[in-house]
Protein backbone atom coordinates (compact mmCIF):
# COMPACT_ATOMS: atom_id res chain seq x y z
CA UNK A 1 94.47 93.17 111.47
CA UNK A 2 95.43 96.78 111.76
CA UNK A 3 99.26 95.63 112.08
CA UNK A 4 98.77 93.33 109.38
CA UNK A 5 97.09 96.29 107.03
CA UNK A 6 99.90 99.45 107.88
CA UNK A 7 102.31 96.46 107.00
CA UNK A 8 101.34 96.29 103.87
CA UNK A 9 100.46 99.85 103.55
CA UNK A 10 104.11 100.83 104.25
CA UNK A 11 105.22 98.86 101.28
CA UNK A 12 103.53 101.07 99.00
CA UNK A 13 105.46 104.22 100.05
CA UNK A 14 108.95 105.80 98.76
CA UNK A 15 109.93 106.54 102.18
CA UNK A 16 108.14 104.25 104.57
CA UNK A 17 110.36 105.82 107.48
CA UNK A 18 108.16 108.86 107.20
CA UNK A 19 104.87 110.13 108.12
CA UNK A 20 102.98 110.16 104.26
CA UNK A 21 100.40 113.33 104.10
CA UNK A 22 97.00 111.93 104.94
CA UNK A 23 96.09 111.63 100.92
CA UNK A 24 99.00 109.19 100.72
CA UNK A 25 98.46 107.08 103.77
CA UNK A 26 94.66 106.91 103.06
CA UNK A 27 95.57 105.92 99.53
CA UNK A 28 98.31 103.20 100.39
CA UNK A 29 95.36 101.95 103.32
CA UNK A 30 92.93 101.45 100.87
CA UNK A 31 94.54 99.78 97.97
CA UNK A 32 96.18 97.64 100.76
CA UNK A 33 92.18 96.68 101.59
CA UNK A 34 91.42 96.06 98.28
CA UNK A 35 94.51 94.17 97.72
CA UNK A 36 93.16 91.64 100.78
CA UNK A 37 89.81 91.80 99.99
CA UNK A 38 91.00 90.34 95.87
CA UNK A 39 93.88 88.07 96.92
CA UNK A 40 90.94 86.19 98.99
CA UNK A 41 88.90 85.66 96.17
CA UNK A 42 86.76 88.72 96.65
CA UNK A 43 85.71 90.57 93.30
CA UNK A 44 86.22 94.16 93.83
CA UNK A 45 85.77 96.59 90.84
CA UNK A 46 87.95 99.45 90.10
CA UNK A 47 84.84 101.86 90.47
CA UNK A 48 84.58 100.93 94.19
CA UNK A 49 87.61 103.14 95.05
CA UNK A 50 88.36 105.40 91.59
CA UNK A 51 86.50 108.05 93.17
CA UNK A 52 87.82 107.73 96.56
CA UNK A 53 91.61 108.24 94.95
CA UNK A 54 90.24 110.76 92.63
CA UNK A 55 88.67 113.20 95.53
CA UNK A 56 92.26 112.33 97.29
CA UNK A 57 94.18 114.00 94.16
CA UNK A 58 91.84 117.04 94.20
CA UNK A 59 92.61 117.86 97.54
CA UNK A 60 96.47 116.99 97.56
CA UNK A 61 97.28 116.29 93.53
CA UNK A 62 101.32 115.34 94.69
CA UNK A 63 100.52 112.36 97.01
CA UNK A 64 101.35 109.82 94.22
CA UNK A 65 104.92 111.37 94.72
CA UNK A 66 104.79 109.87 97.86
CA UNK A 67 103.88 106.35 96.41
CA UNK A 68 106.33 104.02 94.65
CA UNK A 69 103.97 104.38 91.81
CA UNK A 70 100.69 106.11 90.60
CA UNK A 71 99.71 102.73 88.83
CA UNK A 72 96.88 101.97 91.05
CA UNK A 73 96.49 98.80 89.35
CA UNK A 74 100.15 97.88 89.50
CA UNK A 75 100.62 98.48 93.40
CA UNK A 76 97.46 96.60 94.15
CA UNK A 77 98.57 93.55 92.01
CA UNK A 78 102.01 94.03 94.23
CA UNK A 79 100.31 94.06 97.67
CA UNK A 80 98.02 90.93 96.36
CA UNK A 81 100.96 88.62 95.75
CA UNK A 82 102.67 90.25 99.28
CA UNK A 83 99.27 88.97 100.80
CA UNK A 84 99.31 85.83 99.35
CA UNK A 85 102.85 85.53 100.33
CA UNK A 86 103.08 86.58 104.03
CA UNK A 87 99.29 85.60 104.83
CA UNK A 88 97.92 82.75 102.74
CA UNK A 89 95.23 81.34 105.32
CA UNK A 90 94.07 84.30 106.69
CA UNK A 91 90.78 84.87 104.91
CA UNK A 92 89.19 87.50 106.99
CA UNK A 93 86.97 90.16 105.21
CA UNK A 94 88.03 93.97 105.77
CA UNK A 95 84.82 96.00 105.75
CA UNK A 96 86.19 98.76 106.92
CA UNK A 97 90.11 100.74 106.82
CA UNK A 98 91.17 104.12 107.78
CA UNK A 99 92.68 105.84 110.09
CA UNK A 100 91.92 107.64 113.30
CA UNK A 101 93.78 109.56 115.63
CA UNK A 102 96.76 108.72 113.40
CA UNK A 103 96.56 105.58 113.86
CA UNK A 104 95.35 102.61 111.37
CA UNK A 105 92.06 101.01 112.54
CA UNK A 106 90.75 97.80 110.73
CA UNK A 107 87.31 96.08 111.28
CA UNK A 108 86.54 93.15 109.86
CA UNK A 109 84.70 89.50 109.62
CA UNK A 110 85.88 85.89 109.74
């Protein structure tokens, strides 16, 4: 699930080939978890991660510069249909995305 969540995480980047600041990747990581958590039918309001992306811009306010975009709305509806696309059946719940150690760790529920 990890794999399956940096995956889509990378597509969210301008330069995927690079390391993204830790605002960025945390950003991409979570959008990518809401993205999953919608395209399986899950409602998830906006006010469940505004805040989250909003203490991310305080501490770093040029991580969007790392994203294609800083439509957060836009990118998730992008990483939704990429879900839908490359993992139709796989209805797993994410509770839980981040990293650690630099790398992405996932937990989640069948």
């Amino acid at each position: 699930m990890s794999v399956i969540l940096k995956e889509m995480a990378l597509t969210t980047l301008v330069n995927p080939e690079t390391a993204p600041s830790s605002e960025a990747a945390g950003a991409a990581l979570l959008m990518s978890q809401v993205a999953w958590q919608r395209a399986n039918g899950d409602d998830f309001a906006d006010t469940a991660y505004a805040s989250v992306l909003a203490e991310m811009q305080k501490t770093r306010p040029g991580f969007w510069k790392e994203l294609k975009s800083a439509d957060v709305t836009g990118l998730i509806a992008e990483l939704v249909a990429y879900k839908r696309r490359h993992y139709p059946y796989d209805m797993r719940k994410v509770v839980a995305c981040g990293t650690f150690e630099n790398k992405v760790r996932v937990e989640w529920t069948n």
